[in-house]
C-alpha atoms as a PDB file:
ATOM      1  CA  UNK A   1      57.499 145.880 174.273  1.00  0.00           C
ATOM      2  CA  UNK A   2      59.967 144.779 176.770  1.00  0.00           C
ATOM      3  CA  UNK A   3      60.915 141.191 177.761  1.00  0.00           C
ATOM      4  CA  UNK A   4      59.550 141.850 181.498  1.00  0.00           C
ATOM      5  CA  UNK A   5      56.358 142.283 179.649  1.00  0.00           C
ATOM      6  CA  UNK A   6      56.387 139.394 177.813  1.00  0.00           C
ATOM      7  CA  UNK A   7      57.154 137.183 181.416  1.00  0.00           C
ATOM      8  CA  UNK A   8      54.283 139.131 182.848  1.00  0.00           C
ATOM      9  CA  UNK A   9      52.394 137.839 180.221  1.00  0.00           C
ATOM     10  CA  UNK A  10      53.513 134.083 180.597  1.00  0.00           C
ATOM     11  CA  UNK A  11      53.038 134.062 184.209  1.00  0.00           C
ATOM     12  CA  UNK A  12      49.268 135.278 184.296  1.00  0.00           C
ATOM     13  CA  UNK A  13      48.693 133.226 181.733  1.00  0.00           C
ATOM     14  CA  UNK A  14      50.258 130.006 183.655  1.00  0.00           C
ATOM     15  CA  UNK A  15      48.390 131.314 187.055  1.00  0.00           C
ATOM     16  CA  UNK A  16      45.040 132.230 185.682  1.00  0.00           C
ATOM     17  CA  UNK A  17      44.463 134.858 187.575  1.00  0.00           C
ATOM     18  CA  UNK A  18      46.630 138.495 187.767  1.00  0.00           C
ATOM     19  CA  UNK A  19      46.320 138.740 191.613  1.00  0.00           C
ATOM     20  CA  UNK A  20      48.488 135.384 191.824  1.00  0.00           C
ATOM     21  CA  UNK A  21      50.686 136.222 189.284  1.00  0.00           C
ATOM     22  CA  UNK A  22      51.633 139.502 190.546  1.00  0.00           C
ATOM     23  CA  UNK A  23      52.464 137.535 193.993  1.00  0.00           C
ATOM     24  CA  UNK A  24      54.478 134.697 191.925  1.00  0.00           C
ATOM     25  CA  UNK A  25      56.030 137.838 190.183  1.00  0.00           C
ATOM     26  CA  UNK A  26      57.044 140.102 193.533  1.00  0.00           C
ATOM     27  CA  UNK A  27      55.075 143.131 192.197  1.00  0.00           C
ATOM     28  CA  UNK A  28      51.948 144.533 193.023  1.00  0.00           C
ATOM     29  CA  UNK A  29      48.708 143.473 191.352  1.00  0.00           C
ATOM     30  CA  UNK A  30      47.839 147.282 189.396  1.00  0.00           C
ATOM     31  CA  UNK A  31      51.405 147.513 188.468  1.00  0.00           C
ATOM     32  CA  UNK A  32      51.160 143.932 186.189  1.00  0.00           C
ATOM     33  CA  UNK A  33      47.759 144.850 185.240  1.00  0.00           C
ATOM     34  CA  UNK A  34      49.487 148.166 183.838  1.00  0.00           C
ATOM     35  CA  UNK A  35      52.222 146.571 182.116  1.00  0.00           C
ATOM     36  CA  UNK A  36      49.939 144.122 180.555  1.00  0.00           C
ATOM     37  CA  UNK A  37      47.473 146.927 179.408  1.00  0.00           C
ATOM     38  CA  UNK A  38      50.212 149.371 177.704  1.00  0.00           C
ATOM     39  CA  UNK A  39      51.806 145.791 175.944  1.00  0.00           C
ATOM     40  CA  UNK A  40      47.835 145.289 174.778  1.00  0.00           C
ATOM     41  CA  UNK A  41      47.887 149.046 173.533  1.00  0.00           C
ATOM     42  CA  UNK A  42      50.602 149.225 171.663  1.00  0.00           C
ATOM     43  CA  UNK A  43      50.028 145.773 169.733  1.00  0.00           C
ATOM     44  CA  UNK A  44      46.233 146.661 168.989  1.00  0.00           C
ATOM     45  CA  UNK A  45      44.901 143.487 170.298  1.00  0.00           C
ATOM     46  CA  UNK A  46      43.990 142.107 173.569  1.00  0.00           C
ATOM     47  CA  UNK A  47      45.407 139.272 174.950  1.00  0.00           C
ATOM     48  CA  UNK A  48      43.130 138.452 178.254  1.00  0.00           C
ATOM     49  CA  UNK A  49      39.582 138.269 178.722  1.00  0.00           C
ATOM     50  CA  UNK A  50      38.882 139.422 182.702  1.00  0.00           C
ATOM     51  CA  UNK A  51      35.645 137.554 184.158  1.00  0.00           C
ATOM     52  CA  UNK A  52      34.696 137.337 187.759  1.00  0.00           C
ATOM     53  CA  UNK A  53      36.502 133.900 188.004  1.00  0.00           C
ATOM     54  CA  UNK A  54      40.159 135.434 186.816  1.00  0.00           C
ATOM     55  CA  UNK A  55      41.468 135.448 183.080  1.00  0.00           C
ATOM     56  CA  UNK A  56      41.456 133.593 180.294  1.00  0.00           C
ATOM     57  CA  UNK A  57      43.607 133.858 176.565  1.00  0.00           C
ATOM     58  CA  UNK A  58      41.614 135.388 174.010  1.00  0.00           C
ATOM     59  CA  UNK A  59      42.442 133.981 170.482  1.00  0.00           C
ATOM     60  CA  UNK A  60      45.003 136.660 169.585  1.00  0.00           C
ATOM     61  CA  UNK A  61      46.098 135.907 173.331  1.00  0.00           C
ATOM     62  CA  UNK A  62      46.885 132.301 172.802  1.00  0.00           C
ATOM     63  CA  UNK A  63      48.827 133.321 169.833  1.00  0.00           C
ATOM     64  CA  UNK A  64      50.958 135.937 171.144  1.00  0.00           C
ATOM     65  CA  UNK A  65      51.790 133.353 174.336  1.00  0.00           C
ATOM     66  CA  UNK A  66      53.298 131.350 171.916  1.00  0.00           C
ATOM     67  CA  UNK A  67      55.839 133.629 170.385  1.00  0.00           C
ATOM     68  CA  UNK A  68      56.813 135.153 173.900  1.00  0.00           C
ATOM     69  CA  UNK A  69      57.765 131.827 174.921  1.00  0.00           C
ATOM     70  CA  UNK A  70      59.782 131.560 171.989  1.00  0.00           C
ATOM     71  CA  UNK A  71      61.620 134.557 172.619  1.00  0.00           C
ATOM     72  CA  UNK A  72      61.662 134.139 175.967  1.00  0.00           C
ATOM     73  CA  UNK A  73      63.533 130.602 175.446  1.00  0.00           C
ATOM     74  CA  UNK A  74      65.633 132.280 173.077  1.00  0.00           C
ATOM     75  CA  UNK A  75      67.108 134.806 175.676  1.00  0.00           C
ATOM     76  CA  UNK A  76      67.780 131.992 178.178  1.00  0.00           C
ATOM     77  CA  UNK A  77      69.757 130.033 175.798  1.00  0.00           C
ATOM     78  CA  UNK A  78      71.804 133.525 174.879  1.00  0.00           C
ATOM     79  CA  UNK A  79      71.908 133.956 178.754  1.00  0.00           C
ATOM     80  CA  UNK A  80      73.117 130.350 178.956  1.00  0.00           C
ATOM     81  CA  UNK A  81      75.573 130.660 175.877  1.00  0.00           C
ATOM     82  CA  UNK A  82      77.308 133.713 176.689  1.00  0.00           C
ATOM     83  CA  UNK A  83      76.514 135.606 180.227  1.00  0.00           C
ATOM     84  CA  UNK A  84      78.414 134.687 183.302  1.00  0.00           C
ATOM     85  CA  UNK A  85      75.821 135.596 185.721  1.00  0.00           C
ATOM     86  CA  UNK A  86      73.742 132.393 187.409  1.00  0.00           C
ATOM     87  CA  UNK A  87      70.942 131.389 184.856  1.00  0.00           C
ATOM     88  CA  UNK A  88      67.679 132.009 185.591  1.00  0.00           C
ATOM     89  CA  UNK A  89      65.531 128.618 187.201  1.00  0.00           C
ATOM     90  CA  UNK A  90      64.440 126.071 184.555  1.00  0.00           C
ATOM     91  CA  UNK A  91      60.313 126.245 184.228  1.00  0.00           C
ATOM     92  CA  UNK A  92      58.524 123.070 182.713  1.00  0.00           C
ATOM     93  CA  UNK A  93      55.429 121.355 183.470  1.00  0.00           C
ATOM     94  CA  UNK A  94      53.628 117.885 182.834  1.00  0.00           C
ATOM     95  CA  UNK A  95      49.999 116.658 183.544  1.00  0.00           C
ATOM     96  CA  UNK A  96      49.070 112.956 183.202  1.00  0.00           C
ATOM     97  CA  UNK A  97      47.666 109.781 183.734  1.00  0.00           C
ATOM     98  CA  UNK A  98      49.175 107.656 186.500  1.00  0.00           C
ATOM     99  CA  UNK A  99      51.655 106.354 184.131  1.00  0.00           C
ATOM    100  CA  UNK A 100      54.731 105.046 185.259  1.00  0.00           C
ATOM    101  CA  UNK A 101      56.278 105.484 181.683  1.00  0.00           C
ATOM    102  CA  UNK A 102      54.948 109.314 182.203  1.00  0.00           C
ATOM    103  CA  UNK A 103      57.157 109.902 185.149  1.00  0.00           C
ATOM    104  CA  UNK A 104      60.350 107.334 183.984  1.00  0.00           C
ATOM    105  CA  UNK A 105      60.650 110.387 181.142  1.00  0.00           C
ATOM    106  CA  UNK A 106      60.189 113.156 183.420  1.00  0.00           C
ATOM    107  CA  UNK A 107      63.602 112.193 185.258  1.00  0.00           C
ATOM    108  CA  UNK A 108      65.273 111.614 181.962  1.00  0.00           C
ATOM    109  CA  UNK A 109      64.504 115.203 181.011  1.00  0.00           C
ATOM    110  CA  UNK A 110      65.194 116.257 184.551  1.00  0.00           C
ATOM    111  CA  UNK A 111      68.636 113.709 184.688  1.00  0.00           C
ATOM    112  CA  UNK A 112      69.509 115.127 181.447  1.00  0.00           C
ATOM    113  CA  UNK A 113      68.522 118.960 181.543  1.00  0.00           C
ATOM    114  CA  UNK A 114      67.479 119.870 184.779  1.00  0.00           C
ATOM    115  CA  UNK A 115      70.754 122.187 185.217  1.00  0.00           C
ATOM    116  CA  UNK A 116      71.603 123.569 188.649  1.00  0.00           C
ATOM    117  CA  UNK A 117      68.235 125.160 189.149  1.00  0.00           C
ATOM    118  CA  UNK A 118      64.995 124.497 188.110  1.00  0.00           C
ATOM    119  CA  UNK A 119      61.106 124.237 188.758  1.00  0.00           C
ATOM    120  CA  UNK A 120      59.440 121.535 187.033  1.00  0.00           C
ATOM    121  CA  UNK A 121      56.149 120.022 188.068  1.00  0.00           C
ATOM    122  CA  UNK A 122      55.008 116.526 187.302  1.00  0.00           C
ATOM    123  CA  UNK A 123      50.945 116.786 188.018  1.00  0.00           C
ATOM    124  CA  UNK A 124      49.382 112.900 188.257  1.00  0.00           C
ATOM    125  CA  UNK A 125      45.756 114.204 188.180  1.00  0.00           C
ATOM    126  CA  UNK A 126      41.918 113.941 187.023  1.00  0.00           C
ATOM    127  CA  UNK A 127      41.788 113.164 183.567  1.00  0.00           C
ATOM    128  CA  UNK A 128      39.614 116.779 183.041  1.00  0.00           C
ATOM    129  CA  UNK A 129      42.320 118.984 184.792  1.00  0.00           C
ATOM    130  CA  UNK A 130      44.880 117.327 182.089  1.00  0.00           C
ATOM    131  CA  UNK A 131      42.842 119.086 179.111  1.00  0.00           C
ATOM    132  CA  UNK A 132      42.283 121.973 181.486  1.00  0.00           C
ATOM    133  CA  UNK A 133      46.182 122.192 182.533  1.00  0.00           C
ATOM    134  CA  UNK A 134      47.603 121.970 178.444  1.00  0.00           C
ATOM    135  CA  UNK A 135      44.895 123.788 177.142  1.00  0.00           C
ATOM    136  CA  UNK A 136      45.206 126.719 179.735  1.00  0.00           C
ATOM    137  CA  UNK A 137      49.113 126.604 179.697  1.00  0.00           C
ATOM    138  CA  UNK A 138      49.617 125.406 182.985  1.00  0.00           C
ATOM    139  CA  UNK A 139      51.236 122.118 181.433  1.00  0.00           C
ATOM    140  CA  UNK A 140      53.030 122.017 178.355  1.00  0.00           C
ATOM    141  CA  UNK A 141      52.314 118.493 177.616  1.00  0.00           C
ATOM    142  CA  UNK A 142      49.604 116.066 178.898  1.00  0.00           C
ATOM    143  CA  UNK A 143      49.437 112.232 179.199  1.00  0.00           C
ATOM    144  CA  UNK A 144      46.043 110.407 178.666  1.00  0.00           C
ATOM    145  CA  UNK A 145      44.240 107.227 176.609  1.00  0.00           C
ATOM    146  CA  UNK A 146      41.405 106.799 174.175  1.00  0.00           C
ATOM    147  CA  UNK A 147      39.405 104.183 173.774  1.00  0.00           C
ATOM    148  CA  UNK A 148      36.086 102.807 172.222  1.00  0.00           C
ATOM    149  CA  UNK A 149      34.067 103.619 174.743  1.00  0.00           C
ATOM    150  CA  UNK A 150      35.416 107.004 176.078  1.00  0.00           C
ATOM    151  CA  UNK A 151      37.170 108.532 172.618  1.00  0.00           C
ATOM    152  CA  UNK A 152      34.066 110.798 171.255  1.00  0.00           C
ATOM    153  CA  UNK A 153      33.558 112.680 174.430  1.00  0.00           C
ATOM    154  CA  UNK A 154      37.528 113.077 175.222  1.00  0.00           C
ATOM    155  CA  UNK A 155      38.266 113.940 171.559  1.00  0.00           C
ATOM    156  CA  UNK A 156      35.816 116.287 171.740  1.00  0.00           C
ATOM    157  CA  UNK A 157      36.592 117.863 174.860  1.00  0.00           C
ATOM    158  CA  UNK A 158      40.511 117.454 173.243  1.00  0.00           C
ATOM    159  CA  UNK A 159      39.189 119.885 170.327  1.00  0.00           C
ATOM    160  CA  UNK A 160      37.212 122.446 172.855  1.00  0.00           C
ATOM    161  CA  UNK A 161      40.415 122.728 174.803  1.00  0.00           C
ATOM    162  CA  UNK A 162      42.284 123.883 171.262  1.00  0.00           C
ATOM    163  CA  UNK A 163      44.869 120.689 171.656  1.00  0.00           C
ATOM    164  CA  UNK A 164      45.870 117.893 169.757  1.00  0.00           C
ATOM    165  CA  UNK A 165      46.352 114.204 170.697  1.00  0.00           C
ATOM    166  CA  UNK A 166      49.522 111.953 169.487  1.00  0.00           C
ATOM    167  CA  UNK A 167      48.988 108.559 169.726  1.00  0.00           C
ATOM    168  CA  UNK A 168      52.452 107.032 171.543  1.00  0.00           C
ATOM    169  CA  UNK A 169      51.162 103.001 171.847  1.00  0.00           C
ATOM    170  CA  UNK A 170      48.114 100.663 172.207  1.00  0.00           C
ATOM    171  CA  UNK A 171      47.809  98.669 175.038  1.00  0.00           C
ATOM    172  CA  UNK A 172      46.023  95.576 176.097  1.00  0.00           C
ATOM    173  CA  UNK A 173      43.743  95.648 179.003  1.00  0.00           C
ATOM    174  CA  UNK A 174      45.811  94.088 182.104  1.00  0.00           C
ATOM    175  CA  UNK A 175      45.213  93.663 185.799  1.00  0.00           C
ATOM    176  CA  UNK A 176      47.365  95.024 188.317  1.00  0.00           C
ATOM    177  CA  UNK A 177      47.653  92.978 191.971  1.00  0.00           C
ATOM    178  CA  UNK A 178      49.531  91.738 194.328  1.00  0.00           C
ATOM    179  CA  UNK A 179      52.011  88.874 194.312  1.00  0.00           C
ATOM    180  CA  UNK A 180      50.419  87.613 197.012  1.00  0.00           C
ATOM    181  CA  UNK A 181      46.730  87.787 195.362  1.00  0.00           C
ATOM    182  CA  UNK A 182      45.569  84.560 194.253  1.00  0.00           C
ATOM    183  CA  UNK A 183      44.966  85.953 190.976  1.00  0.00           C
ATOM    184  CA  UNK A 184      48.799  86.470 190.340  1.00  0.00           C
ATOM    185  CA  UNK A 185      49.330  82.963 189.894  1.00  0.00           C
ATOM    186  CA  UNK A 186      47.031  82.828 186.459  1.00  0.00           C
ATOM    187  CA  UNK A 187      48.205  83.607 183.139  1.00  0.00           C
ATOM    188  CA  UNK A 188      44.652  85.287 181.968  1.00  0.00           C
ATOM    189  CA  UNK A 189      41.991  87.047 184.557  1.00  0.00           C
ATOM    190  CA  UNK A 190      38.796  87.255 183.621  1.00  0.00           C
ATOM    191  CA  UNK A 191      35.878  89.905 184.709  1.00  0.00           C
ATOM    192  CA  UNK A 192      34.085  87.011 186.758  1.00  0.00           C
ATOM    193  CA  UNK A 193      37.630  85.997 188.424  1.00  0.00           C
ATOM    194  CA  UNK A 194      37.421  89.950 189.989  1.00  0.00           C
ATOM    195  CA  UNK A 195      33.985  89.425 190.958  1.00  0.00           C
ATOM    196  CA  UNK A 196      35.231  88.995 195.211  1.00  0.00           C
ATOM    197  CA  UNK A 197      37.890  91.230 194.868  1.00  0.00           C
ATOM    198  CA  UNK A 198      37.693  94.981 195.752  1.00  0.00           C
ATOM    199  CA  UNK A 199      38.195  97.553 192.813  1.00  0.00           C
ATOM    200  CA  UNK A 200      40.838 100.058 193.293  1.00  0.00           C
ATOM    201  CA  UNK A 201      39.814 103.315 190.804  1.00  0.00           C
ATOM    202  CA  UNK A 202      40.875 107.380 191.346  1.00  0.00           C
ATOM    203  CA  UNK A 203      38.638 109.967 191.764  1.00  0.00           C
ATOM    204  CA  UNK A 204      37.746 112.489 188.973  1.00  0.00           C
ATOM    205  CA  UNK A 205      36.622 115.337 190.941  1.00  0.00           C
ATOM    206  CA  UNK A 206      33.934 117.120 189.613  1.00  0.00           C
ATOM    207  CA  UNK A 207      34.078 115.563 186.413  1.00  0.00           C
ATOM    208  CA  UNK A 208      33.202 112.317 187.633  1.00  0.00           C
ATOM    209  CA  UNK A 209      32.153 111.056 184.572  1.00  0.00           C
ATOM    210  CA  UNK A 210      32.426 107.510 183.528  1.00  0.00           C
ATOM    211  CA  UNK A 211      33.971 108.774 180.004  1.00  0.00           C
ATOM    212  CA  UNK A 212      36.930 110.758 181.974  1.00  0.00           C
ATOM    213  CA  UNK A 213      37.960 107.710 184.112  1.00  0.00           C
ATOM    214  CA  UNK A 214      41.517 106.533 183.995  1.00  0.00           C
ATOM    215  CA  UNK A 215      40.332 102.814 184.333  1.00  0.00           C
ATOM    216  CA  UNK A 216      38.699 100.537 181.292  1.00  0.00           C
ATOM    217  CA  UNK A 217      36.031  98.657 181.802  1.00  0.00           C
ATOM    218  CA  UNK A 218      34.649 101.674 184.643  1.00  0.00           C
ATOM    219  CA  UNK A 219      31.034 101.148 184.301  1.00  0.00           C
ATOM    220  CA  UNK A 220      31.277  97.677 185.015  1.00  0.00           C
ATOM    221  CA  UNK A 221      29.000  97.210 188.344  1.00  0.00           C
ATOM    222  CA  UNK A 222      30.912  95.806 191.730  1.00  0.00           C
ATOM    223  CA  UNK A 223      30.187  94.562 194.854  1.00  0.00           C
ATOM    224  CA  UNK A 224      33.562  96.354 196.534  1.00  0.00           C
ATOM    225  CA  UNK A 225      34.822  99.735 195.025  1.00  0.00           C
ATOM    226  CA  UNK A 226      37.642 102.223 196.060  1.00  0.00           C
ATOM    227  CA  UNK A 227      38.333 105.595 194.982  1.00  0.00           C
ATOM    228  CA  UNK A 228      41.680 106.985 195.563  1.00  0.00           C
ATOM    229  CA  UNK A 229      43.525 110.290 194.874  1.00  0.00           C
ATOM    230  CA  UNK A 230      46.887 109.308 194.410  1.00  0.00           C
ATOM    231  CA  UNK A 231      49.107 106.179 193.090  1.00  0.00           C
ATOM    232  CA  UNK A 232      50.533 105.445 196.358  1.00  0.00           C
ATOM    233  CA  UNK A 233      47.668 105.065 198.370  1.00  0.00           C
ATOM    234  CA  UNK A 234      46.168 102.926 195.513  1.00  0.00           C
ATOM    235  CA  UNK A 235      49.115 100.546 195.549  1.00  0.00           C
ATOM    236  CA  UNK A 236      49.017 100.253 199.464  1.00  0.00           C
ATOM    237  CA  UNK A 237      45.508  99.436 199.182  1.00  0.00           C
ATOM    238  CA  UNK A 238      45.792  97.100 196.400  1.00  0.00           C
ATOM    239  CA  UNK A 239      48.427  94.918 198.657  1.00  0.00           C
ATOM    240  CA  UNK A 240      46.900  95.060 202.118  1.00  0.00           C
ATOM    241  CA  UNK A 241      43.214  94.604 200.954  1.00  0.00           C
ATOM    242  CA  UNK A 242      43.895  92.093 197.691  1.00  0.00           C
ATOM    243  CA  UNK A 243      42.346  95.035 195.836  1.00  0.00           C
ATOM    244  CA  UNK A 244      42.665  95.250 191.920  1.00  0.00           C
ATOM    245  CA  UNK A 245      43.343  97.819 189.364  1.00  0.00           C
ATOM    246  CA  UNK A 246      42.962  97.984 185.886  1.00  0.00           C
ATOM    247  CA  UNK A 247      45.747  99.699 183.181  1.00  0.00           C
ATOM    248  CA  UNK A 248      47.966  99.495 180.410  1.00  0.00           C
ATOM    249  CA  UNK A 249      49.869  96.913 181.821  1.00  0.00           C
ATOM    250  CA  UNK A 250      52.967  98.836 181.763  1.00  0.00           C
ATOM    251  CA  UNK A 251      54.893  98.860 184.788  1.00  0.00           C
ATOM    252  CA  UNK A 252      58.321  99.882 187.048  1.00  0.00           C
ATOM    253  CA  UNK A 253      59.295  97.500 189.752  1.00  0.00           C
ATOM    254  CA  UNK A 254      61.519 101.193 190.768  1.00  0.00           C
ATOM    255  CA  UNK A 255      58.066 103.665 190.884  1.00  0.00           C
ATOM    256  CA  UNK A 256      55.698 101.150 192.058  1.00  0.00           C
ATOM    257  CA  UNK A 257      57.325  98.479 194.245  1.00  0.00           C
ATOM    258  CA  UNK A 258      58.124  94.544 193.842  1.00  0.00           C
ATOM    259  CA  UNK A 259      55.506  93.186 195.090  1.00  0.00           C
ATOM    260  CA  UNK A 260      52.859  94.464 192.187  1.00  0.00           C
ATOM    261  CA  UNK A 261      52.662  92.205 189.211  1.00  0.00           C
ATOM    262  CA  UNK A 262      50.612  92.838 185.920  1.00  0.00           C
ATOM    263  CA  UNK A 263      48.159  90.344 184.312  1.00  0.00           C
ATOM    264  CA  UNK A 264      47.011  90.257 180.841  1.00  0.00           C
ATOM    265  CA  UNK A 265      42.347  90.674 181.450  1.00  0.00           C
ATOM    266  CA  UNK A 266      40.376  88.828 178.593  1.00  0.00           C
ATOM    267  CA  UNK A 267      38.243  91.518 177.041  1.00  0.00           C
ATOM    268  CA  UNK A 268      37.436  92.770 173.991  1.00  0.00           C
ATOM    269  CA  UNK A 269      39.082  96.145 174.475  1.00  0.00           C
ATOM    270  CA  UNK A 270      42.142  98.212 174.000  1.00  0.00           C
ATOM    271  CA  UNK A 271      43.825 101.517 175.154  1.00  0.00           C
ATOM    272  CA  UNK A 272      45.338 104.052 172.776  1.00  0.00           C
ATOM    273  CA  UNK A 273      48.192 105.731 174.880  1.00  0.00           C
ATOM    274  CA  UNK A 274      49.166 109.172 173.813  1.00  0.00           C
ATOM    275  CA  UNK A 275      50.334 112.876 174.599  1.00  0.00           C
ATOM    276  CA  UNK A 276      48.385 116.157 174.072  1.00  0.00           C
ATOM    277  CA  UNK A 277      49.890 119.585 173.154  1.00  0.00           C
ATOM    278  CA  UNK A 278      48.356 122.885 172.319  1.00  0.00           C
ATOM    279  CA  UNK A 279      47.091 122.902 168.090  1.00  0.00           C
ATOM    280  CA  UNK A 280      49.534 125.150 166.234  1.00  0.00           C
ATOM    281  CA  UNK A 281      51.747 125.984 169.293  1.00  0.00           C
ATOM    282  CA  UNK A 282      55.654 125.537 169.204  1.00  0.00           C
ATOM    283  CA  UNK A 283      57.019 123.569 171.553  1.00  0.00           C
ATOM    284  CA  UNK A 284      59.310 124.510 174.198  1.00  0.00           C
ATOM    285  CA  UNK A 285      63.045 122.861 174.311  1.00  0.00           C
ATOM    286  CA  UNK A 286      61.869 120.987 177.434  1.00  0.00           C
ATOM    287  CA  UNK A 287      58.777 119.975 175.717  1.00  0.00           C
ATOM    288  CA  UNK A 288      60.370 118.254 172.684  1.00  0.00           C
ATOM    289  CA  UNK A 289      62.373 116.602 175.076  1.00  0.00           C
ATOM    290  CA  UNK A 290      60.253 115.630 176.564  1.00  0.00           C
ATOM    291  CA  UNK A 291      58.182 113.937 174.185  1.00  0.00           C
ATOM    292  CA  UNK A 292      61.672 112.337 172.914  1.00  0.00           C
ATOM    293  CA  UNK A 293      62.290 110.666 176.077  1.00  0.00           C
ATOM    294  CA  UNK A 294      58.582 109.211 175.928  1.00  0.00           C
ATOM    295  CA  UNK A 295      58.702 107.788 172.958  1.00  0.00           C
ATOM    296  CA  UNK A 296      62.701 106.260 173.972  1.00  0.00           C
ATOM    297  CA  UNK A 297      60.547 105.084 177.029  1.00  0.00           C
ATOM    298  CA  UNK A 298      57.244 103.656 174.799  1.00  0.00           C
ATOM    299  CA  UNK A 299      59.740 102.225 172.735  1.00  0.00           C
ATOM    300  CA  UNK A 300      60.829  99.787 175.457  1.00  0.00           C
ATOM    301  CA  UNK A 301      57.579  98.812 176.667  1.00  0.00           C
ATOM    302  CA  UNK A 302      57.105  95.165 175.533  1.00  0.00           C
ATOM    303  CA  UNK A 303      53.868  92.972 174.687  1.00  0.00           C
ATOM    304  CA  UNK A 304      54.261  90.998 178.008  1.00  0.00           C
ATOM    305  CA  UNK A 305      53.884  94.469 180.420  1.00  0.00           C
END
């Protein structure tokens, strides 16, 4: 077993698929497939299943991942510690919510440990490809919510995806608009105040499901609805059309602009605010930093966001 083996293994299992892996790699496709066959030989076990669609971790798979990464993170920090060649790029990887608390403790970490050289992706996505991304090891650690309505379906799809969720906060339901929205000027919105008002939502992809939205209150009918793909476009729309959105309440005048204010909506409802990680997987360095600098970030969000 040699520690190229045990990247080999890391990077198919991040890409999903050996083809793209060998290309990530710089090596051609049979000779990963070999390496990855005589490391499954002489441990007994195998670690991918091959289907038509790419690869996936067995059980044993999943297991082993976990304590190449650990050695793997282990020989970068003796690399770091003692060799005077250039390290090696930092690798880390996030999928959440569109939380702006999400991405405030991404550039901590990054601020704080990003070093000279690094890759790190910060993936604001569908609310499926979170479970998908943590649970395949594309992303280390994922940002979503629970609540009444959506929690048996997402916890359950949370425990098919082998991952575990960690409450940070619970939020209040709140309104997001713009200054210049009538609606900014009241203290409480209520459902029949957003009755004229278009509904700003994003999309979900395939799993379009009204358990898997990011929003509360989703299944509410409207007369005016737009989906989105991204935060920007959401907040562009919500301030040139007077459109609405509906979150935690949380919010960064720096990530999303001055002119976006937060209202507190009167409903009987609430929004459990958490991280997911894989079940019985050791976190990376960068992952329990991570989750360190979201809870110093949770830890500053106040009642009247």
């Amino acid at each position: 077993m040699t520690l190229n083996q045990l990247r080999y293994v890391v990077e198919a299992a991040a890409a999903g698929s050996i083809t793209e892996a060998a290309q990530r790699l710089f090596i051609t496709q049979p000779s990963l497939t070999a390496a990855i066959h005589a490391l499954e030989e002489e441990l007994g076990i195998v670690i991918f299943r091959r289907t038509n669609k790419g690869i996936t971790l067995t059980v044993k798979g999943e297991e082993f991942l976990a304590y190449a990464r650990q050695l793997l993170e282990q020989e970068a920090l003796i690399r770091e510690r003692y060799s005077k060649r250039q390290r090696k790029k930092q690798l880390f990887c996030v999928s959440a919510q569109h939380y702006s608390f999400a991405v405030e403790a991404f550039v901590d970490l990054l601020r704080e440990y990003g070093g000279a050289e690094y890759e790190f992706h910060m993936r604001e996505t569908e609310t499926y490809k979170i479970l998908e991304d943590v649970g395949g090891f594309r992303s280390e650690v994922g940002v979503l919510y629970l609540n009444p309505y959506n929690e048996t379906i997402v916890r359950r799809a949370i425990e098919d995806h082998g991952l575990l969720f960690t409450p940070l906060f619970t939020a209040r339901p709140h309104v997001f608009v713009s200054k210049r929205n009538p609606l900014a000027a009241r203290a409480m919105i209520t459902l029949p105040d957003l009755a004229e008002y278009p509904r700003l939502s994003y999309e979900q992809g395939s799993h379009n499901a009204f358990y898997y939205a990011e929003e509360i209150q989703s299944t509410r009918p409207v007369k005016k609805d737009i989906i989105v793909t991204d935060r920007a476009t959401l907040f562009n729309l919500l301030i040139g059309l007077d459109g609405y959105t509906i979150s935690s309440g949380v919010i960064n005048e720096e990530l999303n602009g001055p002119e976006i204010v937060a209202r507190p909506l009167a409903v009987d409802d609430f929004m459990e605010i958490g991280y997911l990680t894989r079940r019985n997987i050791r976190l990376s360095r960068f992952g329990k930093v991570y989750i360190e600098k979201l809870q110093q970030r949770v830890s500053q969000v106040t009642p009247s966001e």
